[in-house]
Protein backbone atom coordinates (compact mmCIF):
# COMPACT_ATOMS: atom_id res chain seq x y z
CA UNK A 1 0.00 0.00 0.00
CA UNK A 2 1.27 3.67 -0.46
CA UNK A 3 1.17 6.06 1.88
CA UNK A 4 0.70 9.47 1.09
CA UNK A 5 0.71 12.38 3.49
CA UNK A 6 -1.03 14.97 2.69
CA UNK A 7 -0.14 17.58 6.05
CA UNK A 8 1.79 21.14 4.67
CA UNK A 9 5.59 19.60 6.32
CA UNK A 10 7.02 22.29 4.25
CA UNK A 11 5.50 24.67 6.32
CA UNK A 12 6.18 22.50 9.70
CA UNK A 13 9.77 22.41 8.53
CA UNK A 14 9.64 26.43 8.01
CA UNK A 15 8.59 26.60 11.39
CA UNK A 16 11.06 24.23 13.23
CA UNK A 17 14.31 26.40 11.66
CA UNK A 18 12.41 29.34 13.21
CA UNK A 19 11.89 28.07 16.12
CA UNK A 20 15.78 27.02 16.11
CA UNK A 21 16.84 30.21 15.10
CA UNK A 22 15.15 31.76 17.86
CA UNK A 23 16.10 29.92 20.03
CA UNK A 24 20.10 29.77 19.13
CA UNK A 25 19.76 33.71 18.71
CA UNK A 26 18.14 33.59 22.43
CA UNK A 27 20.90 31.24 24.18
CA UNK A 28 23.42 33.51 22.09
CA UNK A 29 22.07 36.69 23.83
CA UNK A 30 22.30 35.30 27.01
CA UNK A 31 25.93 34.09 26.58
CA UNK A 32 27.01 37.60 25.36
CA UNK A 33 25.01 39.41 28.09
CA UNK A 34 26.36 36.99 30.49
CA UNK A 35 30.08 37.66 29.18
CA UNK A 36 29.39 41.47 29.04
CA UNK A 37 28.39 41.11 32.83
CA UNK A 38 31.57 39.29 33.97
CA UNK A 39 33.76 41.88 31.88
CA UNK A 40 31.88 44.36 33.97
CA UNK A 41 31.94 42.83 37.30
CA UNK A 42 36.08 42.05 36.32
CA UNK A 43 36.54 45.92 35.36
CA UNK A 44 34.82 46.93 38.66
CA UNK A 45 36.50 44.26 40.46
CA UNK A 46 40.15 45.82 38.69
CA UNK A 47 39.26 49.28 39.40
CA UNK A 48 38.23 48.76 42.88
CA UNK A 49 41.58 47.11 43.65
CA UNK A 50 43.53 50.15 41.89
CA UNK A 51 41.55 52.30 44.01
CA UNK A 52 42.82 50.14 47.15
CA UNK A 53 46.61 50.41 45.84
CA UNK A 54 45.82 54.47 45.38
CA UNK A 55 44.43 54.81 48.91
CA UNK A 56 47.52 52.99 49.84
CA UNK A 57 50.17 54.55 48.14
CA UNK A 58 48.78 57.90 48.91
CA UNK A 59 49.00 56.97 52.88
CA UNK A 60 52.51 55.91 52.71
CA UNK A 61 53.08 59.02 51.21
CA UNK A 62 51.64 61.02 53.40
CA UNK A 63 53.66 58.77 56.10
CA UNK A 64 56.94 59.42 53.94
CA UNK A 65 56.00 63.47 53.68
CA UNK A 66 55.47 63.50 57.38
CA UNK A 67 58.94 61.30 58.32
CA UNK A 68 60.77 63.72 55.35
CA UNK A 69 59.74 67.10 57.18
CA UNK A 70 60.57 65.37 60.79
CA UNK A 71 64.02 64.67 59.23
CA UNK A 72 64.59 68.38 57.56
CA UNK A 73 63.45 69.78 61.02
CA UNK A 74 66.19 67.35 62.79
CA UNK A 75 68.75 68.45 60.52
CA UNK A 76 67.76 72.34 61.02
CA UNK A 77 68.10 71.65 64.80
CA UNK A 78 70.97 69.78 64.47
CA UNK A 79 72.44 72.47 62.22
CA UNK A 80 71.67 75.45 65.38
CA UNK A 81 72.95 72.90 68.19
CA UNK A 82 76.43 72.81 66.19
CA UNK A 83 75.87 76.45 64.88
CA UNK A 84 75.54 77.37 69.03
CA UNK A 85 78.45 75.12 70.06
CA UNK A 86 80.52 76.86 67.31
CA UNK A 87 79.49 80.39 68.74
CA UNK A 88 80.21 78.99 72.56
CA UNK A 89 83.70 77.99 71.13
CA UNK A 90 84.71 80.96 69.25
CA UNK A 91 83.40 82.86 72.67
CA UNK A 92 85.49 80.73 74.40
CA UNK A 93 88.64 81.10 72.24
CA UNK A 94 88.02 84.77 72.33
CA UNK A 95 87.70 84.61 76.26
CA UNK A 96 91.21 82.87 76.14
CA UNK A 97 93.31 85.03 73.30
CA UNK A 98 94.42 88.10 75.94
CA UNK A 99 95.44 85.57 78.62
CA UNK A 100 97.20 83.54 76.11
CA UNK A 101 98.49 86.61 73.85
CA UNK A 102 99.85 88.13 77.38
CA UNK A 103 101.41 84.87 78.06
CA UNK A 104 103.30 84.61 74.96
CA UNK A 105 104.54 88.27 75.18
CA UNK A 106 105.87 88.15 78.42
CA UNK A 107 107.72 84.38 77.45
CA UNK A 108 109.18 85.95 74.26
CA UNK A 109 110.16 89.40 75.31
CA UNK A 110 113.55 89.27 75.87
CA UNK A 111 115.33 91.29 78.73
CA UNK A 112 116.18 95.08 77.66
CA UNK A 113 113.03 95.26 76.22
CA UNK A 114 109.53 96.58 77.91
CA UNK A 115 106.19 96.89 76.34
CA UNK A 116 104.30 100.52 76.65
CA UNK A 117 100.84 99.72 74.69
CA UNK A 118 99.24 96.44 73.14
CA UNK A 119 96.22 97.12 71.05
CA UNK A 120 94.43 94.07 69.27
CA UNK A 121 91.90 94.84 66.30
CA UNK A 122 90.66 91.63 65.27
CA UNK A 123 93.63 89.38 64.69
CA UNK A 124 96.32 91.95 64.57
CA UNK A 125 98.17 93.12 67.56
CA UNK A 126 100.04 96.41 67.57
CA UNK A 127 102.75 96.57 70.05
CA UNK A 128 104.66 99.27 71.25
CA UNK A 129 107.80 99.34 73.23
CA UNK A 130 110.96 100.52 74.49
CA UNK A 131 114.39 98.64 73.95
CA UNK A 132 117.70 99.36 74.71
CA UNK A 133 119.28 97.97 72.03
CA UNK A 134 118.48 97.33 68.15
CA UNK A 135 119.76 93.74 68.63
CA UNK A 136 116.81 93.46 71.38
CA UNK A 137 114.41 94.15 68.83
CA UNK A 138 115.34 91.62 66.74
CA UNK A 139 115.80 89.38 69.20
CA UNK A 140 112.38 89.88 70.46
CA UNK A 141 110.73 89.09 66.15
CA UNK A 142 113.05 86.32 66.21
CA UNK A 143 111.63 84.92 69.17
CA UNK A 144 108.36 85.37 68.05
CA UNK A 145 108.53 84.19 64.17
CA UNK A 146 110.04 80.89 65.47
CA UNK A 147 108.71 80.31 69.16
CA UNK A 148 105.47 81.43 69.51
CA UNK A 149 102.19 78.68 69.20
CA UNK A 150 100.24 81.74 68.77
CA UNK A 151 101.97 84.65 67.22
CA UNK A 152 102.55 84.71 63.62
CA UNK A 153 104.05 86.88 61.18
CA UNK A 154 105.91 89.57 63.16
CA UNK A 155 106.63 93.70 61.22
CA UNK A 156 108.87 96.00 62.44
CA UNK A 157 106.45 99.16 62.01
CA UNK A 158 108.71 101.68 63.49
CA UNK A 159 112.09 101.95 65.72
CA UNK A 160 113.43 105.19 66.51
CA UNK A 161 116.26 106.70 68.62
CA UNK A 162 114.31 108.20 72.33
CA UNK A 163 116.39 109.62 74.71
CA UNK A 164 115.16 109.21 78.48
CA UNK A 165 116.61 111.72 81.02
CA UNK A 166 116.98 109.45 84.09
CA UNK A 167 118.35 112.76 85.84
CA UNK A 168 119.22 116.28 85.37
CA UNK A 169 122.48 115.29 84.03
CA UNK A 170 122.64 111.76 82.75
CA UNK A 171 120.89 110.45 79.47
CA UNK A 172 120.45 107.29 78.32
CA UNK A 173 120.08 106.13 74.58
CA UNK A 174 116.87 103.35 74.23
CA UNK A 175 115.06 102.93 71.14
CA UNK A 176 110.84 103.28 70.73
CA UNK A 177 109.79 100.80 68.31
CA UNK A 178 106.31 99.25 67.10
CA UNK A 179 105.52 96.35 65.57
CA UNK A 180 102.61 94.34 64.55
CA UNK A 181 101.52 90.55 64.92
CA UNK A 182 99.17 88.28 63.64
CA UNK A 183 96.92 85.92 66.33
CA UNK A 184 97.42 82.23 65.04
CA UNK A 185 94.12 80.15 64.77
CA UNK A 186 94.66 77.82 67.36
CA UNK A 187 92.82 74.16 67.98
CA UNK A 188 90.00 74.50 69.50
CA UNK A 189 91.48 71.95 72.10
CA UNK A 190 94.52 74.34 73.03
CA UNK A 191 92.21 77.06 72.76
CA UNK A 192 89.79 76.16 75.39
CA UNK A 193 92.99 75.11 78.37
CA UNK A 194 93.63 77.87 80.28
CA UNK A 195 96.97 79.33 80.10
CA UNK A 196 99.31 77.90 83.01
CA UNK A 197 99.47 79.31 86.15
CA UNK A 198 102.85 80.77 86.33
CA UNK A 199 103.02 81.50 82.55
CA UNK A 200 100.30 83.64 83.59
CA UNK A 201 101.89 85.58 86.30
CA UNK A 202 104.88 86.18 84.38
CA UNK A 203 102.29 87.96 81.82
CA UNK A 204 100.92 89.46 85.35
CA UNK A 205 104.34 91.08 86.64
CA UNK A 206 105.43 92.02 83.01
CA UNK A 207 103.17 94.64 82.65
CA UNK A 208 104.04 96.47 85.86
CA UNK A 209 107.15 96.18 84.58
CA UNK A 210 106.93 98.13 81.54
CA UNK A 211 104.98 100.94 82.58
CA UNK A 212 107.20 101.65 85.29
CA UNK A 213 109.88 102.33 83.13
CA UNK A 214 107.99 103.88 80.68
């Protein structure tokens, strides 16, 4: 027997590829809205992190900033501690230089020679004195070019013939001279000891000395 079928399957066929198409364009929606949410929830997931690392970075820099300006204001205090100990020094040395510079005159003057005046403008000493001989005058530079820790760089400024009545019939021949000397920059060890006890009387009793003959 032969069967014939007589239904529209064209159309039935029509309508199954539809149906497919639909729902392949339906499960292909979902996949790509699915994937567009999971690139979305990865970007927010990304940027929140980055955010995180921001916060972060920006708090250890803020840390950094606050340790950098607690180290600049160190340094500027350490800077006026030794700026202060340099000024207590240098008021100490200058506390020391007439003991010492008295000392040193009264070692290296030589006899036949007193001192009259001593002025000191900064680091130069003027001296002025009376000596009986020329040879005492160079006796006394000599001494203090080559002997002296503290005096440097001794000039003859002046010498001169004075004559000195010592009575109302006897004269004697000395000579007035000046001269100038440089103050050495000492350590600031020997600088701060005080000069020595006798070395400083001698410097004492010298002084006495020359103004009573001058």
């Amino acid at each position: 027997m032969i069967l014939i079928n007589l239904l529209p399957y064209r159309e039935e066929k029509r309508k199954r590829r539809k149906a497919a198409f639909f729902v392949g364009l339906g499960i292909a929606a979902a996949v790509g809205a699915a994937m567009v949410a999971a690139a979305y929830m990865l970007m927010q997931h990304l940027t929140s992190e980055q955010h995180r690392r921001n916060q972060y970075l920006s708090a250890e820099i803020g840390r950094l900033d606050d340790q950098i300006k607690d180290i600049v204001n160190l340094r500027a205090e350490i800077e006026s501690l030794k700026s202060r100990q340099r000024a207590v020094e240098d008021l100490q040395t200058d506390r020391n230089t007439p003991v010492q510079l008295l000392n040193e005159l009264a070692r290296h003057t030589p006899e036949g020679v007193y001192l009259t005046a001593i002025r000191q403008a900064d680091k130069v000493v003027t001296i002025s004195g009376i000596a009986q001989t020329n040879e005492r005058v160079s006796e006394f530079l000599r001494n203090t070019s080559r002997n002296s820790e503290w005096l440097d760089r001794p000039e003859l400024v002046e010498i001169k013939v004075a004559n000195l009545s010592t009575n109302s019939r006897d004269q004697k021949r000395l000579y007035d001279f000046s001269m100038r000397v440089s103050i050495k920059e000492p350590s600031r060890e020997a600088a701060g000891k005080p000069a020595a006890p006798s070395s400083a009387a001698s410097a004492v009793t010298a002084r006495p000395r020359a103004a009573k003959k001058s």
